[in-house]
Every structure is written in C-alpha cells, then in structure tokens.
C-alpha atoms as a PDB file:
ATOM      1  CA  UNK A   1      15.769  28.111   5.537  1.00  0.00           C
ATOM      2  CA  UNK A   2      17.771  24.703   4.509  1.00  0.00           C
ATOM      3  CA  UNK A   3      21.235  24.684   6.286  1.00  0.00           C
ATOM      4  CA  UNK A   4      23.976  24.475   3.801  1.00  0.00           C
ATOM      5  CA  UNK A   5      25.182  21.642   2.691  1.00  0.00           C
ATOM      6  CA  UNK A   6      28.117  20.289   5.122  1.00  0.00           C
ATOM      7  CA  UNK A   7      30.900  20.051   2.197  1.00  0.00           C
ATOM      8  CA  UNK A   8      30.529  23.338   1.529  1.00  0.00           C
ATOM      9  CA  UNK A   9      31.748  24.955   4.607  1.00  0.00           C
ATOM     10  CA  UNK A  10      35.226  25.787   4.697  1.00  0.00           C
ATOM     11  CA  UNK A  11      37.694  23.975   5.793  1.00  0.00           C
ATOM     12  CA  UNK A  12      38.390  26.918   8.292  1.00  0.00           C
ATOM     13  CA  UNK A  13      34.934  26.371   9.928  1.00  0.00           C
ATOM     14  CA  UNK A  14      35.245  22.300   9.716  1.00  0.00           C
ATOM     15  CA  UNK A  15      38.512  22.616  12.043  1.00  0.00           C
ATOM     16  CA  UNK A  16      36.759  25.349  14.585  1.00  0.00           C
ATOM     17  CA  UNK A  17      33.708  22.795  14.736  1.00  0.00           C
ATOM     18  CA  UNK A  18      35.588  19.987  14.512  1.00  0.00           C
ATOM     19  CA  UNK A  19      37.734  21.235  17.465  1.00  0.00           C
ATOM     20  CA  UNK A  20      34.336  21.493  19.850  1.00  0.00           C
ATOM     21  CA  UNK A  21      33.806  18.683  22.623  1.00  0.00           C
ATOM     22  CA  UNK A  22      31.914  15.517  21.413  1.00  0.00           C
ATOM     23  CA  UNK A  23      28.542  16.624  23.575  1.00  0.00           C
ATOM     24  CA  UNK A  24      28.545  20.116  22.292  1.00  0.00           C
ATOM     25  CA  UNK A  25      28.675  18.769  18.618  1.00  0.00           C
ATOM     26  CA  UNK A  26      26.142  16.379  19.373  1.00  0.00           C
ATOM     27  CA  UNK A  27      24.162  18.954  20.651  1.00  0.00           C
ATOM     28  CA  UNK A  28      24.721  21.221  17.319  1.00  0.00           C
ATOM     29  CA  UNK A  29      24.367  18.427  14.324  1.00  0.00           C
ATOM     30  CA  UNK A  30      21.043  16.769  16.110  1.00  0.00           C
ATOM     31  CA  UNK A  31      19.496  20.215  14.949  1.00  0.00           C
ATOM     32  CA  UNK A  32      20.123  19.458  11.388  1.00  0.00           C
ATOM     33  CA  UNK A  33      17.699  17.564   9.571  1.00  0.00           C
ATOM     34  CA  UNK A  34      18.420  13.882   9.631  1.00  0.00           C
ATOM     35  CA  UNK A  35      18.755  13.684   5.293  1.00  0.00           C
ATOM     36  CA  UNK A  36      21.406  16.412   5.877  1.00  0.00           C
ATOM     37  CA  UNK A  37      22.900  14.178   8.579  1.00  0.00           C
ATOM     38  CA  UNK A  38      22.927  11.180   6.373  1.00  0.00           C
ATOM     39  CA  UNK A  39      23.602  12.647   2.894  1.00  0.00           C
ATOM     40  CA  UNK A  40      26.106  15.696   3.686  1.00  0.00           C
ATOM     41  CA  UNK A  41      27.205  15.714   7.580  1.00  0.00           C
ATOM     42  CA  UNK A  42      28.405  12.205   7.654  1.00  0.00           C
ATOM     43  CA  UNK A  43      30.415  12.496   4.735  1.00  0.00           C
ATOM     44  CA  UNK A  44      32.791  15.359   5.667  1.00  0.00           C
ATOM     45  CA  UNK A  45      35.483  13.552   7.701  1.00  0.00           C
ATOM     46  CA  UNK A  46      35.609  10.100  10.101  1.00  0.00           C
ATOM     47  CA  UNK A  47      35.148  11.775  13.076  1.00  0.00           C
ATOM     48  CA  UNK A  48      31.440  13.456  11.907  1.00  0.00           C
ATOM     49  CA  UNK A  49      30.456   9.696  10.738  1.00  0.00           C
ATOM     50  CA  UNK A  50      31.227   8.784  13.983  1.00  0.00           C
ATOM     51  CA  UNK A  51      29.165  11.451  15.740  1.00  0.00           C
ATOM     52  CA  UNK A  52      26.355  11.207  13.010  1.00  0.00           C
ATOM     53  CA  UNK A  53      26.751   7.326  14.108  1.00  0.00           C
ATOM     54  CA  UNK A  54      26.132   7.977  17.872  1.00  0.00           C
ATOM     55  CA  UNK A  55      22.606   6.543  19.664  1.00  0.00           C
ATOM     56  CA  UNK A  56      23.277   9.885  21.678  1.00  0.00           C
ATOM     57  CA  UNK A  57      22.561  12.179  18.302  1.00  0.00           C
ATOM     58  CA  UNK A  58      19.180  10.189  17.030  1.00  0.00           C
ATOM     59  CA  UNK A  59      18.016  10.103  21.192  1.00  0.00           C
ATOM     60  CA  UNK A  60      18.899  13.882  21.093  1.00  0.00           C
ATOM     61  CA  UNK A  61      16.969  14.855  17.843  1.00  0.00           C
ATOM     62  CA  UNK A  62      13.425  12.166  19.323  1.00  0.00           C
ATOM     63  CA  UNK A  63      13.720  14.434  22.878  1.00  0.00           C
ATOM     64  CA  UNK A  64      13.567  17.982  20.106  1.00  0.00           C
ATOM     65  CA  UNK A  65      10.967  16.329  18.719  1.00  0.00           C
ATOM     66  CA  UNK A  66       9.039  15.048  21.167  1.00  0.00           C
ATOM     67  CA  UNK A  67       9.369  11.357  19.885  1.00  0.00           C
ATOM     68  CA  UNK A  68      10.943  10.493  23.307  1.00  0.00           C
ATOM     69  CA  UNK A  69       9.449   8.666  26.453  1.00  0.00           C
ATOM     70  CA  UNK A  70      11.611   8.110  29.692  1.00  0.00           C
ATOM     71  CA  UNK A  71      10.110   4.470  29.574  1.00  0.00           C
ATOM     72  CA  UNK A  72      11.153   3.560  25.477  1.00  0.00           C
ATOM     73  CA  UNK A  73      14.865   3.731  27.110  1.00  0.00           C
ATOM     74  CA  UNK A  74      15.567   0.321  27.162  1.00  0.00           C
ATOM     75  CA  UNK A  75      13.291  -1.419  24.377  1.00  0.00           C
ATOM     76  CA  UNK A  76      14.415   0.650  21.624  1.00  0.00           C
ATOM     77  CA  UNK A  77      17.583  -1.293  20.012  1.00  0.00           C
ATOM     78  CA  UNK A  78      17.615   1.639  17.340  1.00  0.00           C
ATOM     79  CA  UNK A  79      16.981   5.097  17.858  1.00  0.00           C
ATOM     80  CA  UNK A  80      18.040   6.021  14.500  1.00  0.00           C
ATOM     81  CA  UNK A  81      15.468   3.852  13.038  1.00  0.00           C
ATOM     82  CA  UNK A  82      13.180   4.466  15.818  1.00  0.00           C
ATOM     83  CA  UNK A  83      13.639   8.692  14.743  1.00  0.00           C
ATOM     84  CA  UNK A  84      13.488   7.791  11.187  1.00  0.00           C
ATOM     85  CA  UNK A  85      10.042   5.900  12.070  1.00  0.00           C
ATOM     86  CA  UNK A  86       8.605   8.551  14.300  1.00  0.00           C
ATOM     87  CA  UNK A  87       9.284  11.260  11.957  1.00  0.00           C
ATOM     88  CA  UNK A  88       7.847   9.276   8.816  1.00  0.00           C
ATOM     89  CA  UNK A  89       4.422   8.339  10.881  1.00  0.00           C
ATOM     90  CA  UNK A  90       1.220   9.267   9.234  1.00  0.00           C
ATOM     91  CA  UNK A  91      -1.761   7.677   7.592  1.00  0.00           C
ATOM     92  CA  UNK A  92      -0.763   6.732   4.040  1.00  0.00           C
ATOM     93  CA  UNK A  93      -4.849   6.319   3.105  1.00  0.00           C
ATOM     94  CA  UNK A  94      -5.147   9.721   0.903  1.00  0.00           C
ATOM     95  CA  UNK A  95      -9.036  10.934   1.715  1.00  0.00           C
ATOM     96  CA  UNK A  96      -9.955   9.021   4.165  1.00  0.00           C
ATOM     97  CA  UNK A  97     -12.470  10.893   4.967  1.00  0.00           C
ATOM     98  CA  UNK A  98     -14.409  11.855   1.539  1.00  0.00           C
ATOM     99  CA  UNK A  99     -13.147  15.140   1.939  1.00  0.00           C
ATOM    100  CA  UNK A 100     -12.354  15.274  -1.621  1.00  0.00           C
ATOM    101  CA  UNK A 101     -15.212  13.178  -3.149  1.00  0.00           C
ATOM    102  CA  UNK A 102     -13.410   9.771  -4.541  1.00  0.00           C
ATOM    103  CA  UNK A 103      -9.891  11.199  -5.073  1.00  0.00           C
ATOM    104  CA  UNK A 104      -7.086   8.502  -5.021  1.00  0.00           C
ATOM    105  CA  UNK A 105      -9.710   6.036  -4.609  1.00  0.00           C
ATOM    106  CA  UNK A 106     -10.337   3.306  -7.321  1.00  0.00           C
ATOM    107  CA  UNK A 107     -13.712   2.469  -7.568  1.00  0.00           C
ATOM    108  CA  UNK A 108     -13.906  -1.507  -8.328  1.00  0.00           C
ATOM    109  CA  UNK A 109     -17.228  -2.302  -7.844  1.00  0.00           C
ATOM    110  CA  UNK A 110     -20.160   0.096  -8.179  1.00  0.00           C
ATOM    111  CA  UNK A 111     -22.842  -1.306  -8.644  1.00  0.00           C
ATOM    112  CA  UNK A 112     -26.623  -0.487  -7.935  1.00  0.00           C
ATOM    113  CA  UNK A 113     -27.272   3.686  -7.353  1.00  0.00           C
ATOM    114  CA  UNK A 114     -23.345   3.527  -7.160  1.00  0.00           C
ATOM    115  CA  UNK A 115     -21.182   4.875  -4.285  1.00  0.00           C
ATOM    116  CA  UNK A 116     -21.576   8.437  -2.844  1.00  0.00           C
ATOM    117  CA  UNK A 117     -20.186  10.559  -0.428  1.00  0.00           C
ATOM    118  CA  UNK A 118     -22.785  12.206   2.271  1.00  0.00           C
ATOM    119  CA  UNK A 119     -22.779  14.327   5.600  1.00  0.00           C
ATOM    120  CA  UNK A 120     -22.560  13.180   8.997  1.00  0.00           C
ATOM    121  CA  UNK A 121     -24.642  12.071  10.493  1.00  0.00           C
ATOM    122  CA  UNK A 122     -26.526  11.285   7.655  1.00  0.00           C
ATOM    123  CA  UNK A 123     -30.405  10.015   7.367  1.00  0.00           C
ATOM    124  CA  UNK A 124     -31.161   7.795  10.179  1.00  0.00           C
ATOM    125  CA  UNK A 125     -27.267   7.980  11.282  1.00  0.00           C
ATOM    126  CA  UNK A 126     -24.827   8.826  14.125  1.00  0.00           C
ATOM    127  CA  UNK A 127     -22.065  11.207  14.572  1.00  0.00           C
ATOM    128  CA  UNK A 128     -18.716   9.527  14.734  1.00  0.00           C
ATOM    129  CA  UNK A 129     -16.273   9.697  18.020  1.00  0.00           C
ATOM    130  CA  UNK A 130     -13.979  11.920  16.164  1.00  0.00           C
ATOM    131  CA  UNK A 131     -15.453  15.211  15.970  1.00  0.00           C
ATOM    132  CA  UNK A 132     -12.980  16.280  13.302  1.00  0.00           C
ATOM    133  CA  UNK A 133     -14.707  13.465  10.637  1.00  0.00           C
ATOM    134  CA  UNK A 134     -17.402  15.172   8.674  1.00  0.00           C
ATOM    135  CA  UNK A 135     -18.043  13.070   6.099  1.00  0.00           C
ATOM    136  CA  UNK A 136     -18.527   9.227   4.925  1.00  0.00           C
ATOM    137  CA  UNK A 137     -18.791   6.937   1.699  1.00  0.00           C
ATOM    138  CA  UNK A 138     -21.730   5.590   1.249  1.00  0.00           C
ATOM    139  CA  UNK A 139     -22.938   2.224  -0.606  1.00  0.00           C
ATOM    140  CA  UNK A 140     -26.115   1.288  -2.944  1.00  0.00           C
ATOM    141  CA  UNK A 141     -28.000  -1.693  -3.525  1.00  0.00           C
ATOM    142  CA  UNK A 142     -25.471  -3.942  -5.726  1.00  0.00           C
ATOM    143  CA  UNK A 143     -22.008  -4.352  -4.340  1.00  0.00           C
ATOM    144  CA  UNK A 144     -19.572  -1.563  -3.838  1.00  0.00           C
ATOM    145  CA  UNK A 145     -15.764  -1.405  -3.179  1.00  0.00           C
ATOM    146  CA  UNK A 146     -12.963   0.713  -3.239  1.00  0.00           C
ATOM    147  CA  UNK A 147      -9.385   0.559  -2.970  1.00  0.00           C
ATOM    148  CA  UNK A 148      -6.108   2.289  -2.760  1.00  0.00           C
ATOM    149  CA  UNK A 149      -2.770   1.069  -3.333  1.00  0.00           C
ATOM    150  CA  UNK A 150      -0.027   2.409  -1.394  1.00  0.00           C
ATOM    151  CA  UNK A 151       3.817   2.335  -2.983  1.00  0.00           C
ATOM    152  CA  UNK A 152       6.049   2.142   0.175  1.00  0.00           C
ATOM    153  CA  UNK A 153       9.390   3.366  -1.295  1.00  0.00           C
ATOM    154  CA  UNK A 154       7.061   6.845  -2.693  1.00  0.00           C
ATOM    155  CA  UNK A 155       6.099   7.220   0.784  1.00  0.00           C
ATOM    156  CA  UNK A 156       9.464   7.438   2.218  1.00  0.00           C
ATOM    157  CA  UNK A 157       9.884   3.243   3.764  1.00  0.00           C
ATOM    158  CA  UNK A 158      13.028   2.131   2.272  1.00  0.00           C
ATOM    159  CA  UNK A 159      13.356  -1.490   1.187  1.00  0.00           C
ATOM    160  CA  UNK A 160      15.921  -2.303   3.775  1.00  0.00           C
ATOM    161  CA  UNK A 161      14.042  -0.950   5.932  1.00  0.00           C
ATOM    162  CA  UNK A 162      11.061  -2.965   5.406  1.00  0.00           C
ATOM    163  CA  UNK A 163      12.739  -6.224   5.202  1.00  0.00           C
ATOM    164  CA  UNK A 164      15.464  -6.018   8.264  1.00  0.00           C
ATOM    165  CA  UNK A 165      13.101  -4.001  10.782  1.00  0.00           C
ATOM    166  CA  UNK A 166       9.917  -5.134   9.441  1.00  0.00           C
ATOM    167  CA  UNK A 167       7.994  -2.250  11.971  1.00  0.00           C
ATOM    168  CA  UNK A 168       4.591  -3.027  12.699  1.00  0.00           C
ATOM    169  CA  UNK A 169       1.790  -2.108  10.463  1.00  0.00           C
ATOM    170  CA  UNK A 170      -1.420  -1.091  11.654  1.00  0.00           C
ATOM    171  CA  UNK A 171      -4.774  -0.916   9.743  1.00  0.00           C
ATOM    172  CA  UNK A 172      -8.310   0.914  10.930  1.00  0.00           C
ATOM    173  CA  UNK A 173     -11.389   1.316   9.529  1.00  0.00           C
ATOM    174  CA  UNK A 174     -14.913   2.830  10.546  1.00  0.00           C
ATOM    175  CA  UNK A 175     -18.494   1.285   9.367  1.00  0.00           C
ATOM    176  CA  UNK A 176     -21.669   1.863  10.254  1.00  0.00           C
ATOM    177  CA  UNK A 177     -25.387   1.039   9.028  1.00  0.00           C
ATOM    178  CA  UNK A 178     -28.005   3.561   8.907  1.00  0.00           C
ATOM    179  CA  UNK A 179     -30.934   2.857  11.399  1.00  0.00           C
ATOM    180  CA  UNK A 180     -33.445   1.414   8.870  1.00  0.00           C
ATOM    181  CA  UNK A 181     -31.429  -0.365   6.521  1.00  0.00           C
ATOM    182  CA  UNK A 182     -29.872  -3.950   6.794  1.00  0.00           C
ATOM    183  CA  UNK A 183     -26.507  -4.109   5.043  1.00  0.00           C
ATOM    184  CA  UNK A 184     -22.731  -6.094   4.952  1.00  0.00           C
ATOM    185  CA  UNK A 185     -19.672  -4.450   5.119  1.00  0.00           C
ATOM    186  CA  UNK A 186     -16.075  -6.457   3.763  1.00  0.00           C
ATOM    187  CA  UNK A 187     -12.586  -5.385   4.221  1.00  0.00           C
ATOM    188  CA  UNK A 188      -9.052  -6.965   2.556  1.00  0.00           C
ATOM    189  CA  UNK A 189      -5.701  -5.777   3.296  1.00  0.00           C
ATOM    190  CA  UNK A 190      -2.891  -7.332   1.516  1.00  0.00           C
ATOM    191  CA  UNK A 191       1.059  -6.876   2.328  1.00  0.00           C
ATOM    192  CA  UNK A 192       2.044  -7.111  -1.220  1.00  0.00           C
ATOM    193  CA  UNK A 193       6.147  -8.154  -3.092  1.00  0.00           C
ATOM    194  CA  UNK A 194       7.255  -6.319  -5.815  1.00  0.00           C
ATOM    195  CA  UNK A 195       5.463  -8.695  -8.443  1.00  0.00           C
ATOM    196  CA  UNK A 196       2.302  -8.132  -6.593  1.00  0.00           C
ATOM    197  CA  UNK A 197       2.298 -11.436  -4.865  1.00  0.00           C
ATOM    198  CA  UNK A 198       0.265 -11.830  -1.473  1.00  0.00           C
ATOM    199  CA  UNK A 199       2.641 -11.790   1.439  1.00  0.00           C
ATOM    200  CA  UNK A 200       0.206 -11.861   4.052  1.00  0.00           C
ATOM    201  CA  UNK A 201      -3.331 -10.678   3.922  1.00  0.00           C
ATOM    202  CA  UNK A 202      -5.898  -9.696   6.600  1.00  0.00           C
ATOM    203  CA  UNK A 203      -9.778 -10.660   5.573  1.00  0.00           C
ATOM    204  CA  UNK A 204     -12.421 -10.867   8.293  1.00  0.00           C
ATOM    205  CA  UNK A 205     -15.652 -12.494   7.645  1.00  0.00           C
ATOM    206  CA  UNK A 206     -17.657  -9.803   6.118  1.00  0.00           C
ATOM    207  CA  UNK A 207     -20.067  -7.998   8.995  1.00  0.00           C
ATOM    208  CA  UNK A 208     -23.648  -8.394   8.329  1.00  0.00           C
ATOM    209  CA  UNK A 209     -25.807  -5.662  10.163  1.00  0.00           C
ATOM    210  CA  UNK A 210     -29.467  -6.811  10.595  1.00  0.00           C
ATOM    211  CA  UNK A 211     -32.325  -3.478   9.985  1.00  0.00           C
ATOM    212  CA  UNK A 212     -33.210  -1.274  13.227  1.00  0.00           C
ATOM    213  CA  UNK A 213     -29.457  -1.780  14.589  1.00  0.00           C
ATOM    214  CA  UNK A 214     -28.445   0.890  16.841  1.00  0.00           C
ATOM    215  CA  UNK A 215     -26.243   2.787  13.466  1.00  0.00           C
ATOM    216  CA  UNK A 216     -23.116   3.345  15.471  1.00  0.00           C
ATOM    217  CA  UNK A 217     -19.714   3.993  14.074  1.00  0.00           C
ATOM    218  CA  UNK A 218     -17.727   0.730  14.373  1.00  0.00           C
ATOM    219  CA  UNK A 219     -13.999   0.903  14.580  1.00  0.00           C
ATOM    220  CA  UNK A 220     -11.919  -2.560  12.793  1.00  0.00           C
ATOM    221  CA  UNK A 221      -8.095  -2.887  13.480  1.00  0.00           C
ATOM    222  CA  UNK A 222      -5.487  -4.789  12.562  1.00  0.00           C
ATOM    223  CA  UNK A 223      -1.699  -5.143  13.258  1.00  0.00           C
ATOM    224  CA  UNK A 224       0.844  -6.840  10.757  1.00  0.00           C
ATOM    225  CA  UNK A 225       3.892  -7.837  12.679  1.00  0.00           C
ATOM    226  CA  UNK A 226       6.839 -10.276  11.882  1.00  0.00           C
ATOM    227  CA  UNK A 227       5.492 -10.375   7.888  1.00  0.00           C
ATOM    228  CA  UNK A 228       7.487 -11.571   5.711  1.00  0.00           C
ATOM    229  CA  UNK A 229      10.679  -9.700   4.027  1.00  0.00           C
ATOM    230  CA  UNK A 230       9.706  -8.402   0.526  1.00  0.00           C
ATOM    231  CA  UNK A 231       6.332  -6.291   1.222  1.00  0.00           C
ATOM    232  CA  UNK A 232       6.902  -3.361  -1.179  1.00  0.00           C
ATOM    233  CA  UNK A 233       3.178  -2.294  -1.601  1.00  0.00           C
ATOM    234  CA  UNK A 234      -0.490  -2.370   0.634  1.00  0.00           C
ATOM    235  CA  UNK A 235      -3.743  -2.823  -1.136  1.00  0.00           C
ATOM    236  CA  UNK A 236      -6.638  -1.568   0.911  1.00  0.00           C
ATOM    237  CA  UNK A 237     -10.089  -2.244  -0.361  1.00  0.00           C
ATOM    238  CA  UNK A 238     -13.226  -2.038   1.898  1.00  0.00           C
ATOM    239  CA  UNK A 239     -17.196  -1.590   0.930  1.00  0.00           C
ATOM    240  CA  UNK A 240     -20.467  -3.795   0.740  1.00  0.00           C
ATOM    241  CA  UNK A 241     -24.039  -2.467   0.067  1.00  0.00           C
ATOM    242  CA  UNK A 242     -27.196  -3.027   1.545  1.00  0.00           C
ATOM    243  CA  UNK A 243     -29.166  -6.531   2.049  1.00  0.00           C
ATOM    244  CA  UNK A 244     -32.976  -4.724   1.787  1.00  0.00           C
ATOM    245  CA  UNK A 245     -32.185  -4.239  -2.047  1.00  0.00           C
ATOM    246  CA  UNK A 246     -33.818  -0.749  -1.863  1.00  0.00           C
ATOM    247  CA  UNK A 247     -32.681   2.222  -4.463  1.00  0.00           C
ATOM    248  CA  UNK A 248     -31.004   4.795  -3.113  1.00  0.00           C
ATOM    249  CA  UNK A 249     -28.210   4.764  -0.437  1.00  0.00           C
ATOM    250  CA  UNK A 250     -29.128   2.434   2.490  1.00  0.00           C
ATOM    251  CA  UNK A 251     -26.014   0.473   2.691  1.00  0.00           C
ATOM    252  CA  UNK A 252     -22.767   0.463   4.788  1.00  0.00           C
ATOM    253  CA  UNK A 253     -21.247   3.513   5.816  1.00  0.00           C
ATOM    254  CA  UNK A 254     -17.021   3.506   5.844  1.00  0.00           C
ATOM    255  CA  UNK A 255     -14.735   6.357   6.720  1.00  0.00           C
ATOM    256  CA  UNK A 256     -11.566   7.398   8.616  1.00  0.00           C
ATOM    257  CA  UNK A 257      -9.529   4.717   7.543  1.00  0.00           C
ATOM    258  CA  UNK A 258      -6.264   4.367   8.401  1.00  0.00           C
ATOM    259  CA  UNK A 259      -2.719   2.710   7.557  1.00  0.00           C
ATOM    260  CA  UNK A 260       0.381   3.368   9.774  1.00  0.00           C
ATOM    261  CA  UNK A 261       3.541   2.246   9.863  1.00  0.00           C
ATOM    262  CA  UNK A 262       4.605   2.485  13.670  1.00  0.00           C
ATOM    263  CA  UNK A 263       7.825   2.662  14.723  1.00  0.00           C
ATOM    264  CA  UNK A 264       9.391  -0.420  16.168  1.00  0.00           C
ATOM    265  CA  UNK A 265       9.290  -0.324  20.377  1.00  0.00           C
END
C-alpha cells in the first residue's frame, strides 16, 4: 500500500497536520518512505522541508529500521546519508554463488575443459563457513576468468553521492583448491570514471596453491576508501586454473563474492 502522494492531500488535511507539534510530525513523516519524503513531502510547504530537513527525522526512520546503534551517535555527520546508505546496502555481485549457472557473469577467458559450476564440497573439497553457500565455479586446465560490471547510478548510488561522501567500498571473495590438485587463483577490482578510466584498482599477487594443500575455503577482502571523485562503475573479475595441466576440473574454486557499499561511520 504506497501512501499518497503529499500534494494530493487537501489543503484541509495539510492545515490539521500542519497544525501538529514539530515531534509528533516527526514522528508521523519518518514512517513514510524516504523517496516520498524527498520527492512529494518536502515539496508541500517550507515548514515540511524543514521537518523533512531535520537529523531528528532520518535518526527516527534508522531506530524503525534498525540501522541505529547508541554508539554511531556522535561519528555520523549525516544521518540522512547514513539512512540512505543503510537502506541501499547489499551485495551488488548478481550470483555469487552459481546459483544460476553463469548468469550476469561474462566469461573472458575459458580456456582448457572451460569453467563449470559444481556442488559443495566437491571431489576432494571442503564445505565453506557459510552453511547457506551450496555451490562454487570451478576452473580447467588453461586460464579462466570471469567478470561482472556493476553500473552504480542502476543500483541506486547517485553521482553526488559518490563523489562528496565517497562511502567505503568493500570487496570479498572465497577460493579454494581441491586436495589433489595444484592451482593459482587472480583477482582485479577496478573503481572505474564514466569513460572507463582506472580510478583506483586493487590486484594482489595471484595465490599459487601447491598439490595436497589442506582445500579450505579462503576468504580475500578489500576496502576502497578516500578514492577518487568520478567512480561511476566496478569491474570485478576473479579466476585462474590449475598448475598440474590435467583435463577435467582440478583448478581454483571461487564463490560468495561480494561488493558493498557501506555506509559512511
């Protein structure tokens, strides 16, 4: 049920409402959804733009939430970025977890038996730490990579946004080898402009995993903070394949992988 849009309540209702003490409206319009705050609420008359303005509202709408901690109090310059942040917060990898074979993944390398999606644990394998990850992508004997490119104005993250609050940006990624199998697994993440340029980029040394490891899930993370203004896109690309050279799948293991955009405390 969407609430009506603000301008269209009468004028009869504006003045009863309008008439209400500042807490008690405060109390009422952090109940609406924040785009019906911004686009409709704040529009009606100066003294709703100044209660759609108030830190009180945005604090109000975290604590229904539950986007609120006692101790964020005095760190957070700006809870109505800090709200818009919280409520925006997901992973923006699509299938990270194979659930849905290769979908939104670009395949741009896949080489030897090609890449494949099998079943935890797998042959010679380990379950992962997350009991709720069923499933991993699985590399051959010539190289293999995949990437996604995420669009961060389609996923809600305004440019303004981006290049005033800059919020941190965190990356994860799982790997592991299979028990009997050397292999090297590589991960790139770029903060991109709007012309694709590199604004900052996060490459480790690719991992090389010698044969008869102990094939446990590996976790990788990375946090982008103070990047540069600009960033409009991320490019994630991770893979390898295995060093032994054998057909088949005996190379690195990668799932669960992860970008978030955190909000800014």
């Amino acid at each position: 049920h969407r609430h009506p849009a603000a301008r269209r309540w009468s004028c009869r209702t504006m003045t009863t409402i309008s008439d209400l003490p500042e807490d008690v409206l405060v109390e009422l319009l952090s109940l609406l959804p924040a785009r019906d705050l911004l686009r409709g609420c704040r529009l009606v008359c100066r003294q709703w733009r100044y209660v759609v303005d108030l830190t009180t509202l945005w604090k109000r709408k975290c604590q229904h939430e539950g986007f609120y901690l006692q101790n964020l109090d005095r760190s957070i310059s700006d809870w109505k970025i800090f709200y818009m942040l919280c409520n925006l917060k997901r992973n923006l990898i699509k299938n990270p977890c194979a659930e849905e074979n290769f979908q939104y993944w670009k395949l741009d390398k896949n080489d030897g038996d090609r890449w494949k999606v099998e079943n935890l644990p797998g042959p010679h394998g380990n379950g992962m730490p997350d009991p709720k990850v069923h499933k991993y992508f699985v590399t051959s004997y010539g190289p293999c990579l995949k990437s996604q490119l995420i669009t961060l104005q389609k996923e809600g993250y305004w440019n303004q946004l981006m290049d005033e609050k800059r919020p941190e940006i965190v990356v994860k990624d799982w790997y592991a080898a299979r028990f009997d199998s050397g292999c090297r697994y590589e991960l790139t993440v770029r903060l991109l402009s709007e012309d694709y340029i590199v604004l900052e980029e996060f490459c480790p040394e690719p991992v090389v995993i010698e044969q008869w490891s102990d094939a446990m899930w590996r976790e990788v993370s990375h946090t982008f903070q103070n990047y540069p203004p600009g960033v409009r896109y991320i490019w994630f690309q991770h893979g390898g394949q295995d060093t032994q050279f054998w057909a088949g799948w005996y190379g690195i293991r990668v799932t669960n992988s992860s970008i978030t955009i955190g909000p800014l405390t």
